[in-house]
Protein backbone atom coordinates (compact mmCIF):
# COMPACT_ATOMS: atom_id res chain seq x y z
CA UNK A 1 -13.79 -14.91 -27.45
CA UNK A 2 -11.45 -13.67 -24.62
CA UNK A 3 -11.60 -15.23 -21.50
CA UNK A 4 -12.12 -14.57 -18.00
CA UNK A 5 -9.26 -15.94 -17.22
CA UNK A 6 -6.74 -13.82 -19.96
CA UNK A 7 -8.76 -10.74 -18.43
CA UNK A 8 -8.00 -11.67 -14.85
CA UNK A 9 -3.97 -11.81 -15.62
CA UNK A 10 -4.27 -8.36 -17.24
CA UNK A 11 -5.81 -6.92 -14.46
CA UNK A 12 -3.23 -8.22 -11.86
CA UNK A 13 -0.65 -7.22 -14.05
CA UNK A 14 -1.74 -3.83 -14.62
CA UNK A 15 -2.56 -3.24 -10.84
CA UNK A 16 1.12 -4.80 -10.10
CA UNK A 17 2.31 -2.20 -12.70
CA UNK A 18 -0.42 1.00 -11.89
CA UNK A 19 1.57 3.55 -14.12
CA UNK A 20 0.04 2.19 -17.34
CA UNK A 21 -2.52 4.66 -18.49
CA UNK A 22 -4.66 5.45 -21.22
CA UNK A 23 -6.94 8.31 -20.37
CA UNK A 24 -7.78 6.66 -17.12
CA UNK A 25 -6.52 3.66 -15.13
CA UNK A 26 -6.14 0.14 -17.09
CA UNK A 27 -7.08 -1.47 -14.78
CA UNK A 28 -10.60 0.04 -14.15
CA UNK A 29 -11.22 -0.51 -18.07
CA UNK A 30 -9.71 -4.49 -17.52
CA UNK A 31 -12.70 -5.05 -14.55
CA UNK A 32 -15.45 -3.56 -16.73
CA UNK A 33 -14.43 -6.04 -19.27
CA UNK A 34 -14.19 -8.79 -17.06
CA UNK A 35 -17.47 -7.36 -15.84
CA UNK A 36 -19.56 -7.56 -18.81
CA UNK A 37 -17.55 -11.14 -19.86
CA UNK A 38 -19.38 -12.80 -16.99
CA UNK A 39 -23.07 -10.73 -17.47
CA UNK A 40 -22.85 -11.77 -21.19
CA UNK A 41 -22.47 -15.61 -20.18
CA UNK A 42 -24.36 -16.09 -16.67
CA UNK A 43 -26.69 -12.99 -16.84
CA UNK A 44 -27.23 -10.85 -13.29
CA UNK A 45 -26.24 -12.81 -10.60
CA UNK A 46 -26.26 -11.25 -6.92
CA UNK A 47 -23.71 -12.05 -4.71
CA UNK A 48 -24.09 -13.52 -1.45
CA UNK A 49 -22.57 -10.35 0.36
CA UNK A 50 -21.06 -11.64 3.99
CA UNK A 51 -20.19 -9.36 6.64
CA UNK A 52 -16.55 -8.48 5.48
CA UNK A 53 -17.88 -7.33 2.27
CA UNK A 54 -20.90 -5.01 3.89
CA UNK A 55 -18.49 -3.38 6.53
CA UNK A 56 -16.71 -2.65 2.68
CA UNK A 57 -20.17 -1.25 1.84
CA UNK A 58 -20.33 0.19 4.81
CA UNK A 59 -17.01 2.40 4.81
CA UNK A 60 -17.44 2.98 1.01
CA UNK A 61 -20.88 4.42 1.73
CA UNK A 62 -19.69 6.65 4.37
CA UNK A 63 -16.86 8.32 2.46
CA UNK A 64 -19.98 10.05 0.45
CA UNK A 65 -21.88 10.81 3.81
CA UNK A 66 -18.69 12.31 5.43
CA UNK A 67 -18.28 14.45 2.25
CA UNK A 68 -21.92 15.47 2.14
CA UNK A 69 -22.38 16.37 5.71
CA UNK A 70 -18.88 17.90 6.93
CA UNK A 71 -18.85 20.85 8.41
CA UNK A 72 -15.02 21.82 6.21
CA UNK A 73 -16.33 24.09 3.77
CA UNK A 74 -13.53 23.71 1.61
CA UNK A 75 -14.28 19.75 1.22
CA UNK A 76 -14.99 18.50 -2.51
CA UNK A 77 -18.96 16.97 -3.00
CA UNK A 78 -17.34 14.66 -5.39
CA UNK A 79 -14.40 14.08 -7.12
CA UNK A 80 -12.58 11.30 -9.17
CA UNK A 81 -11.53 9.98 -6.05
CA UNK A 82 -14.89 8.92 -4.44
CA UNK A 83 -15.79 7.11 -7.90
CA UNK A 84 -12.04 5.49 -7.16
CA UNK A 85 -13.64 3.98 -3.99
CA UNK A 86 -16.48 2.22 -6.00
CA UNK A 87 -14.34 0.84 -8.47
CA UNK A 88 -12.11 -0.62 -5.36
CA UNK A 89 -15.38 -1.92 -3.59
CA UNK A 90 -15.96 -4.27 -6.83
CA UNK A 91 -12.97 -5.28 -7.39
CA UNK A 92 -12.95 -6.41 -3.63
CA UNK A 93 -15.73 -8.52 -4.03
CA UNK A 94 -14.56 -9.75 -6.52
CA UNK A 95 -11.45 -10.92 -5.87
CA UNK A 96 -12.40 -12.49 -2.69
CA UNK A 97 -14.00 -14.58 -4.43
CA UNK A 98 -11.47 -15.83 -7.65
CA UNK A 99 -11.11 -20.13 -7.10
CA UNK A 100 -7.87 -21.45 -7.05
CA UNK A 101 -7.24 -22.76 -10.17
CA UNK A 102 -6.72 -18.50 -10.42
CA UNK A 103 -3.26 -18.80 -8.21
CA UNK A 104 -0.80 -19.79 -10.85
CA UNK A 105 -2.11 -16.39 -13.31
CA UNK A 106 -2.37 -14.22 -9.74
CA UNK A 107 0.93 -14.89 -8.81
CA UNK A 108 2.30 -14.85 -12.52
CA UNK A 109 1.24 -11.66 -13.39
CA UNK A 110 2.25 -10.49 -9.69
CA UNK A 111 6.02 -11.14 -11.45
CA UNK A 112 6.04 -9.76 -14.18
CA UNK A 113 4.40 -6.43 -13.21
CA UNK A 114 7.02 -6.37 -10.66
CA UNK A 115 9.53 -6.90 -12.67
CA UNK A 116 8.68 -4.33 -15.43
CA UNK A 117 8.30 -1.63 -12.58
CA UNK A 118 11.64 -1.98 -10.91
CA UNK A 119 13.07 -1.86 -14.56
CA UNK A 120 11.08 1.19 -15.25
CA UNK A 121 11.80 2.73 -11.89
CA UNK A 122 15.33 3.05 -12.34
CA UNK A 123 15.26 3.80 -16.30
CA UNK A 124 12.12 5.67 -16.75
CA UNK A 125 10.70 5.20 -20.33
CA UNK A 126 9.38 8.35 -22.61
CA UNK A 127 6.52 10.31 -20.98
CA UNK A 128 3.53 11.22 -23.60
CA UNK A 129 0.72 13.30 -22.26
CA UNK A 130 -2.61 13.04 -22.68
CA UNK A 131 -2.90 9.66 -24.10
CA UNK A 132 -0.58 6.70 -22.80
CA UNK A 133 2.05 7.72 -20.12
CA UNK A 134 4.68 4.80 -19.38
CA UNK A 135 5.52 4.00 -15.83
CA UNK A 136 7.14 6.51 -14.71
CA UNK A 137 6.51 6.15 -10.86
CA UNK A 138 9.35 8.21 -9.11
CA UNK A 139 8.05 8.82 -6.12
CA UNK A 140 10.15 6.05 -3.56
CA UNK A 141 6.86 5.52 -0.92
CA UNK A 142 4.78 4.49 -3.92
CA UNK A 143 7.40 2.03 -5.55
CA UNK A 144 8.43 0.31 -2.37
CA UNK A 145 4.73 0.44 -1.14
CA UNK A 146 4.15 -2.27 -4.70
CA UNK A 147 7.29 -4.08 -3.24
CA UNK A 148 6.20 -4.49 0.60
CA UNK A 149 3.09 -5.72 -0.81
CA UNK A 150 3.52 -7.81 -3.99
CA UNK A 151 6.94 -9.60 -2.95
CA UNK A 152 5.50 -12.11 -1.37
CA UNK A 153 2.93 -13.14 -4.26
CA UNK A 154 5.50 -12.38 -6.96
CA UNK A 155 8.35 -15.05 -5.12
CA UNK A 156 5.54 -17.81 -5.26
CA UNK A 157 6.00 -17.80 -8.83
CA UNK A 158 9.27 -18.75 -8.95
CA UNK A 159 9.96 -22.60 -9.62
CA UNK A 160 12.11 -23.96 -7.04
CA UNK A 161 13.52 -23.20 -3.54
CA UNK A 162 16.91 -21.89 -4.59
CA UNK A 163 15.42 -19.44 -7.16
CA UNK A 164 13.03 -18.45 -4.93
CA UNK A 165 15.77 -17.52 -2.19
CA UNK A 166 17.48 -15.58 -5.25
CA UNK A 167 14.89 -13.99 -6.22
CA UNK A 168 13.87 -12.40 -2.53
CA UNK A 169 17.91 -11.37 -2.09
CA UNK A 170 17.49 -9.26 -5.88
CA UNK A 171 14.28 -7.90 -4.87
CA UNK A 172 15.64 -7.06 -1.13
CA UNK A 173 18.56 -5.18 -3.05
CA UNK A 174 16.09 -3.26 -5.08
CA UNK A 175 14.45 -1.93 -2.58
CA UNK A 176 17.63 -1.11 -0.49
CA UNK A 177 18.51 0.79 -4.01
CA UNK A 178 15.51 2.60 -3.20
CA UNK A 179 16.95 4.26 0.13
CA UNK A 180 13.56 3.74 1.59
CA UNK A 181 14.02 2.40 5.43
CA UNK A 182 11.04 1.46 6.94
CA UNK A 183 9.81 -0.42 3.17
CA UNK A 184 13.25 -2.08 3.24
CA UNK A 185 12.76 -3.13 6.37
CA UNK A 186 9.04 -4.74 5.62
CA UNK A 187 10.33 -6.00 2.13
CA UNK A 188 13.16 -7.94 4.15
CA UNK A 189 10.22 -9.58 6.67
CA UNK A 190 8.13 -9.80 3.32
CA UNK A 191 10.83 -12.69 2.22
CA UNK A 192 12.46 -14.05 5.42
CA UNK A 193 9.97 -17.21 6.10
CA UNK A 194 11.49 -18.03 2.22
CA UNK A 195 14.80 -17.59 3.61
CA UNK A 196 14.77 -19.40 7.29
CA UNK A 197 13.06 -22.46 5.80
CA UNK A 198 16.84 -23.13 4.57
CA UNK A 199 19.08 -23.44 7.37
CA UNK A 200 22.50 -22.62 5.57
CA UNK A 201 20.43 -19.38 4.29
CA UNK A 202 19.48 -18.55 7.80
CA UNK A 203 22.81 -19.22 9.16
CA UNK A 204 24.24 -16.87 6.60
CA UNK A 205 21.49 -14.17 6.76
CA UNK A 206 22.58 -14.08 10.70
CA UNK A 207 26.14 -13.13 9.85
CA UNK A 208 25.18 -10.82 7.21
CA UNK A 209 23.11 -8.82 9.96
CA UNK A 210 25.93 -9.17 12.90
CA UNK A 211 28.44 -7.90 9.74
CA UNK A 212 26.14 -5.28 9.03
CA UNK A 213 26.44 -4.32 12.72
CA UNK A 214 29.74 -4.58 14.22
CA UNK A 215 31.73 -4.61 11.26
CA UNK A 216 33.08 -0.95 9.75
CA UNK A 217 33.63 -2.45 6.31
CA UNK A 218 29.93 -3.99 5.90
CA UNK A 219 28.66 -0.89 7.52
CA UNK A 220 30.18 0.91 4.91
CA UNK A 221 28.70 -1.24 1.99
CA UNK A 222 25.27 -0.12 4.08
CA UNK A 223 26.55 3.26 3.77
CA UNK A 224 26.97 3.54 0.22
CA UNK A 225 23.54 1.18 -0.35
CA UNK A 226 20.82 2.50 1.55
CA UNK A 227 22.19 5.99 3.65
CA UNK A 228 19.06 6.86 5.23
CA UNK A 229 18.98 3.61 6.38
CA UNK A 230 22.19 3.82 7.69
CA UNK A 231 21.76 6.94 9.34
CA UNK A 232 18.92 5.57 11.12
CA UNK A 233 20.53 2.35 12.38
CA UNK A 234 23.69 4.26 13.83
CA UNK A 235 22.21 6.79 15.48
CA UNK A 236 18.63 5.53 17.01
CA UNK A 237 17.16 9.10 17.45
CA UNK A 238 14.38 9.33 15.34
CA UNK A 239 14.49 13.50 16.61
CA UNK A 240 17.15 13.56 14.22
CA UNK A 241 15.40 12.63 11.08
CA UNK A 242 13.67 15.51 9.84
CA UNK A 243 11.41 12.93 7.83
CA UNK A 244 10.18 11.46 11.23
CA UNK A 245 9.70 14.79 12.10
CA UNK A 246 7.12 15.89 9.37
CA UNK A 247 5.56 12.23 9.97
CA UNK A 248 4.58 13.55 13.32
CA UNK A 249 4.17 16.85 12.42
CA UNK A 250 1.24 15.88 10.07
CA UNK A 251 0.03 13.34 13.07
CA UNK A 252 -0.50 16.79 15.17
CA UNK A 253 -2.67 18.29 12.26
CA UNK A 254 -4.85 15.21 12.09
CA UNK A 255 -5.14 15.60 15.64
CA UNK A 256 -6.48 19.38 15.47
CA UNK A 257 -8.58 18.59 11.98
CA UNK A 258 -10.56 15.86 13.90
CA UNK A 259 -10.68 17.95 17.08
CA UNK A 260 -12.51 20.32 14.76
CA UNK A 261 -15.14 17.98 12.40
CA UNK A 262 -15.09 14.78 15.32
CA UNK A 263 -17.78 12.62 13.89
CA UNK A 264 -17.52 12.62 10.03
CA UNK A 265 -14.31 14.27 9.24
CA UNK A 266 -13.10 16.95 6.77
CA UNK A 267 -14.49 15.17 3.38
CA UNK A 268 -12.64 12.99 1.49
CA UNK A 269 -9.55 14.56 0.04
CA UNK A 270 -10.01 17.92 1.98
CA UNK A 271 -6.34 16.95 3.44
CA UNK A 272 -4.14 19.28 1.92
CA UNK A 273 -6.87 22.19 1.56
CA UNK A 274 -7.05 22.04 5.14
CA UNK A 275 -5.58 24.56 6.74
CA UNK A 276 -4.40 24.51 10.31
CA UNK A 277 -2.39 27.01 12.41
CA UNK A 278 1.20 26.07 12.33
CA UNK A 279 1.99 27.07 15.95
CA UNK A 280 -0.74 24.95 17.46
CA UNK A 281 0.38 22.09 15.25
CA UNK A 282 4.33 22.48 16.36
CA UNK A 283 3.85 23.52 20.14
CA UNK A 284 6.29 20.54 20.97
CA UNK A 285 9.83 20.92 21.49
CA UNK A 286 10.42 18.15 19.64
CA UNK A 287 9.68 19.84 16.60
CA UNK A 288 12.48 22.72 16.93
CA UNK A 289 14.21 21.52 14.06
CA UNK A 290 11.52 22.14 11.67
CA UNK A 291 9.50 24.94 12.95
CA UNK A 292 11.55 27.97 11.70
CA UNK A 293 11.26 26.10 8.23
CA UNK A 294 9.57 27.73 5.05
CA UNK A 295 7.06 25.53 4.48
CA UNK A 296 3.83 25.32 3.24
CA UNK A 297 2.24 22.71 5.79
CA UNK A 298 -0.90 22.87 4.02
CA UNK A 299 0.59 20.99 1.11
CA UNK A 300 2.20 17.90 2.88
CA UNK A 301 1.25 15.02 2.39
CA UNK A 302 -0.01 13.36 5.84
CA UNK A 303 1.96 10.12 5.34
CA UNK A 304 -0.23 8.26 7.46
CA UNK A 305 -3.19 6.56 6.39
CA UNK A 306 -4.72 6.06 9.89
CA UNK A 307 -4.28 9.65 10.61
CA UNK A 308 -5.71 10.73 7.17
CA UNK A 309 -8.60 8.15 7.50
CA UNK A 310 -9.29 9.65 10.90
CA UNK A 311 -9.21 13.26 9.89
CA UNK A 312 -11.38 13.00 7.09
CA UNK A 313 -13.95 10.36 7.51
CA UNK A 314 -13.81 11.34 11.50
CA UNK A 315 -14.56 8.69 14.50
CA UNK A 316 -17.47 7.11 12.76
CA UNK A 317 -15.32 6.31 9.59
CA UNK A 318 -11.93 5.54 11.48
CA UNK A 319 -13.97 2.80 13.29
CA UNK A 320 -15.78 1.46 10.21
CA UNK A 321 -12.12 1.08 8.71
CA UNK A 322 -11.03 -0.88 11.86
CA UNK A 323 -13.55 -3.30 12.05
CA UNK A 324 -12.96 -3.69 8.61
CA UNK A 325 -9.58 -4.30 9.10
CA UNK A 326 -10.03 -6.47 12.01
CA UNK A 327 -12.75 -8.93 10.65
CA UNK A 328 -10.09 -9.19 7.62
CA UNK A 329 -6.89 -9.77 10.20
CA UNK A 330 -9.21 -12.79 11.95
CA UNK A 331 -10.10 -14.73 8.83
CA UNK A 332 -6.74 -14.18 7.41
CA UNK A 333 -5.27 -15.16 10.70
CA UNK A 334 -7.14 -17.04 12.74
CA UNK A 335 -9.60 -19.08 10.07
CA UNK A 336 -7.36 -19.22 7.23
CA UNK A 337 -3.54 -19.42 9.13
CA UNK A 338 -2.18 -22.04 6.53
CA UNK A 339 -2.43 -18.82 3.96
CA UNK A 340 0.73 -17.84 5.15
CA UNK A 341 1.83 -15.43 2.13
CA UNK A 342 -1.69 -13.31 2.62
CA UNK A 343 -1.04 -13.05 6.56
CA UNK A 344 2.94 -11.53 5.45
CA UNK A 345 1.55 -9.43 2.93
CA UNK A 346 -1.24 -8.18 5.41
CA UNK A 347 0.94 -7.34 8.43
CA UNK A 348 3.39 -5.96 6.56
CA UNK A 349 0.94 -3.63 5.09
CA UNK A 350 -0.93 -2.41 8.27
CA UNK A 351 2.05 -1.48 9.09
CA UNK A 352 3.39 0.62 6.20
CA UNK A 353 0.47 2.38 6.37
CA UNK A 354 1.21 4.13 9.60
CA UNK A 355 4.07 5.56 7.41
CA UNK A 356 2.37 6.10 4.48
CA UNK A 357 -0.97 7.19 2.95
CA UNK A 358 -1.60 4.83 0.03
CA UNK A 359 -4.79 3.24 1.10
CA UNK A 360 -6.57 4.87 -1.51
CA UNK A 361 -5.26 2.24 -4.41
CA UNK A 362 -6.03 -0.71 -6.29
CA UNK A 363 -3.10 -2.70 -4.52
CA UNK A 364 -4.27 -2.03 -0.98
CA UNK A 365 -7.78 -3.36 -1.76
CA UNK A 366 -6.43 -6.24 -3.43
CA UNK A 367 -4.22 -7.67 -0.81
CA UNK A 368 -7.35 -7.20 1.76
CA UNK A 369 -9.49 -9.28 -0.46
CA UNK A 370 -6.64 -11.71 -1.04
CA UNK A 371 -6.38 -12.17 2.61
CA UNK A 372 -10.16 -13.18 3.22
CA UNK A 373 -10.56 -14.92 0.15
CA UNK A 374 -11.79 -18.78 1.32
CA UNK A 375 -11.29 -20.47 -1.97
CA UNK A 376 -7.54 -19.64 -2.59
């Protein structure tokens, strides 16, 4: 018979590599298995729920209210996406509670999922609908989301320090390749306690940045690289970017959307049906640049999770979601401070998600219960 533990490295690796499909997400159909392995052998057993896990509950539970009771009425009851949010809460529990002898497969199949998605990223396999679709993830946010989180867990496979300091330069590189900036950025921090515990690496890695700065022909290597990050560096004036500029731009239409529904929110995936008056939303000067720009607003994504949490769950749910997030932070930091690649991987991802909106995924819910897991 299978075990738990061949289960638990398919899960990781299909949550490390999220593109797999057949019909719906493997790694929803891995769980249940994993699921009814331990019902079949120990029967129904509750779990002693602690406070991190009911504020879970909690938040979970709320995402149904806020749909249920919104004022929006353009808000779905129900769709796929609150029955995603059940499926997360399991898992959750769940992994907060794998023992360490689960590490070495955790951190294995981290790897390897990695590894098959950067190849797969940059040479896409066939694409066959309706029954298994390869990973084909082309969107950059998503791919360098995996990388900000997983990097850290996927290096602690490696055997030895000097692969281990190879390793974090290739997968720094791939997501430069990317021309992501602020992912880059949080992938580099993601690695660097790897690469400053070896001071000829840390002596080096200071050139390479005062190159990278002062001199024209490693700024041009930058360049060629990772432009947007370029661009960013050399000129400082985020008014400039027209990305920034819809960032903020969808930060204004939170704003009005939870001016509007202030205690529970438009409903759960209500974002982009939402519609909001353009002029109200861009009545900064700062925003000149895109204003007289034919665009559908309604359709943007809000690429910011906070904003989007706080728009559609309102001030009740935002709060839930920070307490969650705060009880997390404390036992990841404070309690359990010797779990240094959990703390990297935490911070790294509260604060992609101010640039991003990719809470709502398997990853995001496995890193939190990584974080405040006691045993690992």
């Amino acid at each position: 018979m299978i075990s738990e533990k061949t289960l638990f490295s398919w899960l990781i690796f299909c949550i490390a590599f999220p593109p797999v499909k057949i019909i719906v997400n493997m790694s929803f159909l891995v769980f249940t298995l994993i699921l009814v392995l331990k019902w079949s052998k120990v029967g129904y057993k509750s779990v002693r729920l602690d406070m991190i896990d009911k504020m879970g509950i909690l938040f979970t539970v709320f995402i149904f209210i806020s749909s249920l009771t919104t004022k929006n009425q353009q808000a779905p009851i129900l769709t796929s996406l609150h029955f995603n949010h059940i499926y997360w809460l399991g898992l959750f529990v769940y992994l907060r509670r794998i023992p360490q002898e689960f590490f070495p497969i955790l951190v294995k199949s981290v790897f390897y999922g990695l590894v098959f998605l950067s190849f797969t990223y940059f040479v896409p396999l066939p694409k066959l609908d309706g029954f298994v679709v390869f990973p084909v993830i082309r969107e950059r946010n998503v791919f360098t989301y995996q990388l900000v989180l997983l990097v850290p867990l996927a290096v602690q496979y490696i055997k030895g320090h000097n692969w281990q300091i190879l390793f974090s330069f290739v997968f720094t590189i791939i997501a430069l390749a990317t021309d992501g900036r602020t992912g880059s950025v949080l992938v580099m921090i993601g690695v660097l306690p790897i690469l400053i515990s070896h001071k000829r690496i840390l002596v080096l890695l200071v050139l390479a940045i005062v190159s990278i700065l002062y001199l024209e022909s490693f700024n041009g290597v930058l360049q060629k690289a990772a432009p947007r990050l370029y661009s960013t560096l050399s000129s400082g004036d985020l008014k400039d970017d027209t990305s920034w500029l819809y960032r903020m731009a969808m930060v204004q239409k939170g704003l009005i959307i939870v001016r509007e529904n202030p205690y529970v929110g438009s409903g759960l995936s209500s974002w982009r049906s939402y519609k909001v008056d353009s002029g109200e939303m861009l009545n900064s000067d700062v925003f000149d640049r895109i204003r007289n720009k034919s665009t559908n607003w309604s359709n943007i994504s809000p690429h910011n999770s906070y904003i989007q949490i706080l728009a559609e769950q309102g001030y009740i749910g935002f709060v839930i979601w920070l307490v969650f997030l705060t009880a997390i932070f404390f036992k990841a930091w404070i309690i359990y401070n010797q779990k240094k690649v959990w703390v990297i991987g935490l911070l790294t991802m509260l604060i992609y998600l101010y640039v991003i909106s990719s809470y709502q995924s398997s990853i995001t819910f496995l890193i939190l219960a990584l974080a405040s897991n006691r045993k690992l």
